[in-house]
Protein backbone atom coordinates (compact mmCIF):
# COMPACT_ATOMS: atom_id res chain seq x y z
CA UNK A 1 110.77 105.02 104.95
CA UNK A 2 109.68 102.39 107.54
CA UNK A 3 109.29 103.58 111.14
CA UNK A 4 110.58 102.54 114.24
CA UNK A 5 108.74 102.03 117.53
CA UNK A 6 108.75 100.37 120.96
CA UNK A 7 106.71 97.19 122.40
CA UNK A 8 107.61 97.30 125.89
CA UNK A 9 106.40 94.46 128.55
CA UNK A 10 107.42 96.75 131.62
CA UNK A 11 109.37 93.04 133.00
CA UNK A 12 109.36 92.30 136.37
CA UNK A 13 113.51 91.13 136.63
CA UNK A 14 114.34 88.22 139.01
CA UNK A 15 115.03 90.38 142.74
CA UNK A 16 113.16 93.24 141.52
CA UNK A 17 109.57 94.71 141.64
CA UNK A 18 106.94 96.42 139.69
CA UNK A 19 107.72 99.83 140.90
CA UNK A 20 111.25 99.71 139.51
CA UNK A 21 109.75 97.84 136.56
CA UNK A 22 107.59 100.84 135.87
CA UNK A 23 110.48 103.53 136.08
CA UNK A 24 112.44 101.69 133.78
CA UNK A 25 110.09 101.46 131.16
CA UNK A 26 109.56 105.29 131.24
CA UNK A 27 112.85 106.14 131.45
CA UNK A 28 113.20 104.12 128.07
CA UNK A 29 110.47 105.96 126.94
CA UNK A 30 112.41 109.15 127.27
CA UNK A 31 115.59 107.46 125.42
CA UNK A 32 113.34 105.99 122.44
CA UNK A 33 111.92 110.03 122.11
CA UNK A 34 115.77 111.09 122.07
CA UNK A 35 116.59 108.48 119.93
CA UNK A 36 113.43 109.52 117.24
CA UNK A 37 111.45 105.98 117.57
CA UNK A 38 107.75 106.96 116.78
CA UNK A 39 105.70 105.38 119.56
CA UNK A 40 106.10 103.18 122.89
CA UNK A 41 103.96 101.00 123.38
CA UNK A 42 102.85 98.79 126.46
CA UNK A 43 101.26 95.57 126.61
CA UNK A 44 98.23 94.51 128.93
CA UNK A 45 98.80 90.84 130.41
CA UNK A 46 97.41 89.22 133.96
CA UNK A 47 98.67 86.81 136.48
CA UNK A 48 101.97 87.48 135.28
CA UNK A 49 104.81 88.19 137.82
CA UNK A 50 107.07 89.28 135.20
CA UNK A 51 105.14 91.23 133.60
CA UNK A 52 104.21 95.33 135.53
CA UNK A 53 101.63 96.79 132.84
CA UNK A 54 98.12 94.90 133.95
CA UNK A 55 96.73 98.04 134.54
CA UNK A 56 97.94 99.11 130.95
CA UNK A 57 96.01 102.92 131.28
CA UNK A 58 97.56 103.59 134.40
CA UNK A 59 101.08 102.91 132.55
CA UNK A 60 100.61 104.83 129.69
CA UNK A 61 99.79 107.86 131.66
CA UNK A 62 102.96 107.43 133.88
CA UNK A 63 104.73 107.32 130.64
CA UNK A 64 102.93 109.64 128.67
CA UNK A 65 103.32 112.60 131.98
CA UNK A 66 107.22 111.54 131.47
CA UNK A 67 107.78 112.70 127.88
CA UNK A 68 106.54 115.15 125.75
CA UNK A 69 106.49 114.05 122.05
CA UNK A 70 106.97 110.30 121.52
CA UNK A 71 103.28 108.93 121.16
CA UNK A 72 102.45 106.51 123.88
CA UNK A 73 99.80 103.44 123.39
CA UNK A 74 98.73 99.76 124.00
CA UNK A 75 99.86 96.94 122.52
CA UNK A 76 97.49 96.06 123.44
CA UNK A 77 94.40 96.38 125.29
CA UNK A 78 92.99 93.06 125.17
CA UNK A 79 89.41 94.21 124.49
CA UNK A 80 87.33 90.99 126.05
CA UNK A 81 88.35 91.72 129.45
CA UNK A 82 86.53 95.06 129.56
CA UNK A 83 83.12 96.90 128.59
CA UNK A 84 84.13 99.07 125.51
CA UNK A 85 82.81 102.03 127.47
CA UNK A 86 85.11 101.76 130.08
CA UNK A 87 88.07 101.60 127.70
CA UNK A 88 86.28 105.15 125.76
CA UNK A 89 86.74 106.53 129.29
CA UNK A 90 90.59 105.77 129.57
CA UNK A 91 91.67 106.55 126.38
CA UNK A 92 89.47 109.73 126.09
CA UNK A 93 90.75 110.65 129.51
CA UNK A 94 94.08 110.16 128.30
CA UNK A 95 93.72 111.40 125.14
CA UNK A 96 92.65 114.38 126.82
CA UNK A 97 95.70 114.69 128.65
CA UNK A 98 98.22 114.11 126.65
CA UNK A 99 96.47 115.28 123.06
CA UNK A 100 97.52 113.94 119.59
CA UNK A 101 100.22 111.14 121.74
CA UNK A 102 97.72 108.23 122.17
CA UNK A 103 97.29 105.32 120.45
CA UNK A 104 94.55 101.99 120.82
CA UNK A 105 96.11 98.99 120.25
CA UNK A 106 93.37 96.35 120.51
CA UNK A 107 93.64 92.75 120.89
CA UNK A 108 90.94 89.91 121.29
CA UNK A 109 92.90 87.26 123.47
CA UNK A 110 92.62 87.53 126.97
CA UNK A 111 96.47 88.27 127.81
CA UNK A 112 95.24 85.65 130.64
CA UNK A 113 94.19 82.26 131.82
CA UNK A 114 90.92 81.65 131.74
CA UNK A 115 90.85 81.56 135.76
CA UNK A 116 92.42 84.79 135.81
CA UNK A 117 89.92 85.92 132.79
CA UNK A 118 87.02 85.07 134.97
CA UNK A 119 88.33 86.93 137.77
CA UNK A 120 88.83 90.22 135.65
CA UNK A 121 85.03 89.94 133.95
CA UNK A 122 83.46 88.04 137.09
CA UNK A 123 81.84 85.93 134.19
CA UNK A 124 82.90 85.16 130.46
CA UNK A 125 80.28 87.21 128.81
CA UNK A 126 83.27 89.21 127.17
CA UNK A 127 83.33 86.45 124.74
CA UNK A 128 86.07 87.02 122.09
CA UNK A 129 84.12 85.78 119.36
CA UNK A 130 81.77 89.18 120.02
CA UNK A 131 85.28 91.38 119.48
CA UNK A 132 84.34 92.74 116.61
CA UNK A 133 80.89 94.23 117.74
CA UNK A 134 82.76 95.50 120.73
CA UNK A 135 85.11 97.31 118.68
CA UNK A 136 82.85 98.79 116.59
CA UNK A 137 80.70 99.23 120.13
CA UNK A 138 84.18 101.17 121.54
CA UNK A 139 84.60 103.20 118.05
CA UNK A 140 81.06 104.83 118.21
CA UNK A 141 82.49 106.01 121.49
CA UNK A 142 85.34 108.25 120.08
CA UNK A 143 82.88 109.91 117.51
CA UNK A 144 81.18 112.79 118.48
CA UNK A 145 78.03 112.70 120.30
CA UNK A 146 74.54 112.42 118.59
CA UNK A 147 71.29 114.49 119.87
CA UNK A 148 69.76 112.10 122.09
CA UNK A 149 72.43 109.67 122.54
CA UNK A 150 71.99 108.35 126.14
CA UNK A 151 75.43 106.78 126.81
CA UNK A 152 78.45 108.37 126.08
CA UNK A 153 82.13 108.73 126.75
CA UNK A 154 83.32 111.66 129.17
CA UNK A 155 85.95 111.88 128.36
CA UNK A 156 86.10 110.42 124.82
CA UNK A 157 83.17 111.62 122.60
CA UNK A 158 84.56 113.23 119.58
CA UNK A 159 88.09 112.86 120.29
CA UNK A 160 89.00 109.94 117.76
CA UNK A 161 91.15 108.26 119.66
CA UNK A 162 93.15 105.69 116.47
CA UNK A 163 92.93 102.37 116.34
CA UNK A 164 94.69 99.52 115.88
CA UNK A 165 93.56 96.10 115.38
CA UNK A 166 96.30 93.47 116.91
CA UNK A 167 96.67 90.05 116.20
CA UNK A 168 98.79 86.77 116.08
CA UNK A 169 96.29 85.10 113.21
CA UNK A 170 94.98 85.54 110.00
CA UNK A 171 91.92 86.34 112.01
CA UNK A 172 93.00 89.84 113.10
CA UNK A 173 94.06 90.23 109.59
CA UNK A 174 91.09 90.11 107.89
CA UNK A 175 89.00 92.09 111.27
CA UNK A 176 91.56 94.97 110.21
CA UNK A 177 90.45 94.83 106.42
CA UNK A 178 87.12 95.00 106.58
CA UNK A 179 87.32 97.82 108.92
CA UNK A 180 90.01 99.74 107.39
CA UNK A 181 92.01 100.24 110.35
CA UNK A 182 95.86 99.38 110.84
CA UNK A 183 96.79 95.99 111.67
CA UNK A 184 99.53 94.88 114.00
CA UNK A 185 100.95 91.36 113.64
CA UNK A 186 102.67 89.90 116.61
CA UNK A 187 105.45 88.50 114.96
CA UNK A 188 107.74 88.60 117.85
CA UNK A 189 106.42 85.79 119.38
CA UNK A 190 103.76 83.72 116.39
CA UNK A 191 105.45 83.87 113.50
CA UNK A 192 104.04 80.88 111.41
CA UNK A 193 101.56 83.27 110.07
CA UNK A 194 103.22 86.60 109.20
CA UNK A 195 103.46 86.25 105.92
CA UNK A 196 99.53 85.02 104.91
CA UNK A 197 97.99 87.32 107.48
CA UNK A 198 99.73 90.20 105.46
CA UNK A 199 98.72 88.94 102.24
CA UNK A 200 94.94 88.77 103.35
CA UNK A 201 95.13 92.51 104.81
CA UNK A 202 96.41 94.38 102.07
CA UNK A 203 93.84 92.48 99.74
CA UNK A 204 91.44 92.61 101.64
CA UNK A 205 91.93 95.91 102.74
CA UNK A 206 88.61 98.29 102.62
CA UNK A 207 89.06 102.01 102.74
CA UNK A 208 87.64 103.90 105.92
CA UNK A 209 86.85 107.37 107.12
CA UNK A 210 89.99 106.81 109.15
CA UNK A 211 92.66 105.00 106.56
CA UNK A 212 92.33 105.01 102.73
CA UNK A 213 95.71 102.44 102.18
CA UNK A 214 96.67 99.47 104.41
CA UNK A 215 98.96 100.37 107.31
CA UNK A 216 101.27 97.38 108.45
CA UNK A 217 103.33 97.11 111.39
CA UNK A 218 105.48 93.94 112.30
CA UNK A 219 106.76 93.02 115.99
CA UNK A 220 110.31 92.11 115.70
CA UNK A 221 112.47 91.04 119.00
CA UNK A 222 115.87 92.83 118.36
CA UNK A 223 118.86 92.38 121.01
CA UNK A 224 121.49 94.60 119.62
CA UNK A 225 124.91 94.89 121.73
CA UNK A 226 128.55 95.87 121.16
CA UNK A 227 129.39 92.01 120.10
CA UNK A 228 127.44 89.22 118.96
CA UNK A 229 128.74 87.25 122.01
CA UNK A 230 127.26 89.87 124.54
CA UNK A 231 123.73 90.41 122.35
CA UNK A 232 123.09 86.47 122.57
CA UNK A 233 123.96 86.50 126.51
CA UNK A 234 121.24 89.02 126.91
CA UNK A 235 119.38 87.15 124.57
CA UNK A 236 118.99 84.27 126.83
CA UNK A 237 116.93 86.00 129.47
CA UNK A 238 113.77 85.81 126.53
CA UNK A 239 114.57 82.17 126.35
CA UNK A 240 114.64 81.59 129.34
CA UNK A 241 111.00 83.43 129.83
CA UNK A 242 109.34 81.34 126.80
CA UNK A 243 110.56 78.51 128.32
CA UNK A 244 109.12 78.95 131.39
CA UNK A 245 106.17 80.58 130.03
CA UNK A 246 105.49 77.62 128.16
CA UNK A 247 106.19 75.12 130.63
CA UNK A 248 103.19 76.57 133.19
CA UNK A 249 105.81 78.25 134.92
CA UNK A 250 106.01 82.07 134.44
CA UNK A 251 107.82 84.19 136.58
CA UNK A 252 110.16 86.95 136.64
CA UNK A 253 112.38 87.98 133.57
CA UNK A 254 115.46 85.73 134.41
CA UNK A 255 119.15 86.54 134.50
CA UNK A 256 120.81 85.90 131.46
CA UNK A 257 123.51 82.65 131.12
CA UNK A 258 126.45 81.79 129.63
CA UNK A 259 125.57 78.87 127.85
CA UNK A 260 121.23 78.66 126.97
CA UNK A 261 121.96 74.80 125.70
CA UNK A 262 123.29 73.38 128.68
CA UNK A 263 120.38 74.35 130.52
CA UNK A 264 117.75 72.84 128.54
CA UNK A 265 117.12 69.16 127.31
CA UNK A 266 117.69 69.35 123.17
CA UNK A 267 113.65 68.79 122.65
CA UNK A 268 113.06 72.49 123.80
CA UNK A 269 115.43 73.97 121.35
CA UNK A 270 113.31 73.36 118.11
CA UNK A 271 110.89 75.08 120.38
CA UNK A 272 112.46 78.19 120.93
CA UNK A 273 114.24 78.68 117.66
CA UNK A 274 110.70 78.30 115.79
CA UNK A 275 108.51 80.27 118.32
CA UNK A 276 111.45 83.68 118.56
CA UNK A 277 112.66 82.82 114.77
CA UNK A 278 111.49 86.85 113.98
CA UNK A 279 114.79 87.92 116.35
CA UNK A 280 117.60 89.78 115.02
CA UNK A 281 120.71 89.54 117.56
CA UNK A 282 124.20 90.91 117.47
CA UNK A 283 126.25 93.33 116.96
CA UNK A 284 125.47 96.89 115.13
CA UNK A 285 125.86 95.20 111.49
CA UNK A 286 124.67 92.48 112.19
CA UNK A 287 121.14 94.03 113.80
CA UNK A 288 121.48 96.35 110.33
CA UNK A 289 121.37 93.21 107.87
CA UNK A 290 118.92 91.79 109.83
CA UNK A 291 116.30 94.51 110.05
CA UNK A 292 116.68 95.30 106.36
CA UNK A 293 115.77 91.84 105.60
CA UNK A 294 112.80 92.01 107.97
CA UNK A 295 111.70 95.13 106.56
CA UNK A 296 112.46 93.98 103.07
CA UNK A 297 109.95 90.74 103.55
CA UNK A 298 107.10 92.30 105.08
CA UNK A 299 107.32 95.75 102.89
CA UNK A 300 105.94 97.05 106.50
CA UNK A 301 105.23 100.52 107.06
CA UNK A 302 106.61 100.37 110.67
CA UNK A 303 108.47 97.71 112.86
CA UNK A 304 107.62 97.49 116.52
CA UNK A 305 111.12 96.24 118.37
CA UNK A 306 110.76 94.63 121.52
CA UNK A 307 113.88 93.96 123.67
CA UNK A 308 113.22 92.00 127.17
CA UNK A 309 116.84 92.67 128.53
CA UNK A 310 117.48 92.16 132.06
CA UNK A 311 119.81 94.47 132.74
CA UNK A 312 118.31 98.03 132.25
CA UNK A 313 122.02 99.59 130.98
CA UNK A 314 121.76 97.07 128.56
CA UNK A 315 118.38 97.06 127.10
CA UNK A 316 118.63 101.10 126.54
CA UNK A 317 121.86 100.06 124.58
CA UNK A 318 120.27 98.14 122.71
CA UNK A 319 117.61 100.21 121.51
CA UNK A 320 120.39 103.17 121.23
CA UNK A 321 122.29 101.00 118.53
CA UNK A 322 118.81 99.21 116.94
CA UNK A 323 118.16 102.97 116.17
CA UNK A 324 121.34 103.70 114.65
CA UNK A 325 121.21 100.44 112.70
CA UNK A 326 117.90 101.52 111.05
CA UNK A 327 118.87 104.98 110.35
């Protein structure tokens, strides 16, 4: 049976702040562990004000210390921005922790500008064309130690911390293959892809210590509500945010609106409908259809829902009744 877990963007809602951002993604936490999803995820992005999980570690933990079962990971840690060593040293420390609950999502874009990207590395050695030496570089880290081995992770050594290689490209695809490790596609958002990027991991696919079959799992944006009417209101916050996102202008989650057309000029709408086309929205039955369809496409072994909602009421509801749906 395919699973169900959480991408969560911790957003920043017009007239709020971080803090509040941050409770409210771990009180979700503790819903979607209620509710039986397998893992909540956060994602690491920069420069964003909507967006509260920069300092992705740091959220996990505050998540992680909140609940008790659900594992808790990145989606992901956008590996060029850091030295692998210093990521061995979070996730071992946090895999300390909180044992057997932590997951490694890894990503090669920046989550950034490239201002902003030079102001994380102070120069662009982190070059994402060297992403896959750096996350072989970071797995070495999470074996145990060798005699003599000068560097190591402390926390980290030994502790096998899983991985997960994330991407929005047939690139990340095949990086998964070859190293036999799961592969995340970021549907939610690119989905022109999906369906090749699949096809090249699970042929490509290469056995490893760590995975002997292909593991897939699919972001999916799902806005489930009591009526269709009231799922596509909510739905028009996201629209909103690409928009914006898209225009040079991001900023806070906004309020959703009565009417997403009148707002826009017609040329953004082929925009929108092609860039969030992997979005179920509506009511229970509707949300059911939909995700059996999704799941029915990819043949995925788990779909990651993502749900930016403004209203926090709301947004648990909607994971409440995407749960049912699935079940």
């Amino acid at each position: 049976m395919t699973s169900l877990s959480i991408l969560d963007l911790s957003p920043i809602t017009q007239g709020s702040d971080a803090g509040t951002a941050l409770r409210n993604s771990r009180d979700l936490a503790q819903h979607a562990e209620r509710l039986g999803y397998r893992r909540f995820w956060l994602a690491e992005h920069h420069n964003m004000t909507g967006v509260a999980s920069a300092a992705t570690a740091v959220a996990i933990g505050f998540v992680a210390e909140g609940t008790r079962t659900i594992r808790v990971g990145s989606g992901g840690i956008m590996l060029p921005n850091h030295a692998p060593l210093v990521i061995a040293e979070q996730f071992g420390t946090l895999a300390s922790l909180y044992p057997g609950r932590i997951d490694l999502g890894l990503g090669r874009a920046p989550g950034t500008d490239q201002i902003t990207s030079r102001a994380l590395r102070r120069n662009l050695a982190g070059d994402i064309d060297q992403f896959p030496r750096d996350v072989m570089e970071l797995a070495a880290y999470f074996e145990a130690a060798q005699p003599g081995q000068r560097v190591q992770a402390v926390p980290g050594a030994g502790l096998k911390v899983p991985l997960y290689i994330l991407g929005s490209s047939t690139y990340g695809a095949q990086l998964a293959a070859a190293f036999g490790l799961p592969f995340a596609f970021a549907s939610h958002f690119a989905p022109q892809d999906l369906d090749l990027a699949l096809r090249l991991y699970r042929a490509q696919f290469q056995p490893s210590a760590t995975l002997q079959r292909p593991y897939v799992m699919v972001g999916l944006n799902v806005f489930a509500a009591d009526t269709d009417e009231e799922a596509l209101f909510h739905f028009t916050s996201l629209q909103q945010a690409f928009v914006n996102l898209r225009t040079g202008a991001p900023g806070p989650l906004p309020a959703p609106v009565a009417d997403i057309k009148a707002i826009y000029d017609a040329s953004i709408h082929p925009m929108l409908d092609e860039t969030l086309s992997r979005s179920v929205v509506g009511r229970p039955d509707t949300v059911a259809k939909g995700l059996a369809a999704f799941i029915e496409r990819t043949a995925a072994n788990e779909v990651i829902v993502t749900a930016q909602i403004f209203d926090h009421a709301a947004r648990i509801r909607s994971f409440e009744l995407t749960a049912a749906a699935i079940s």
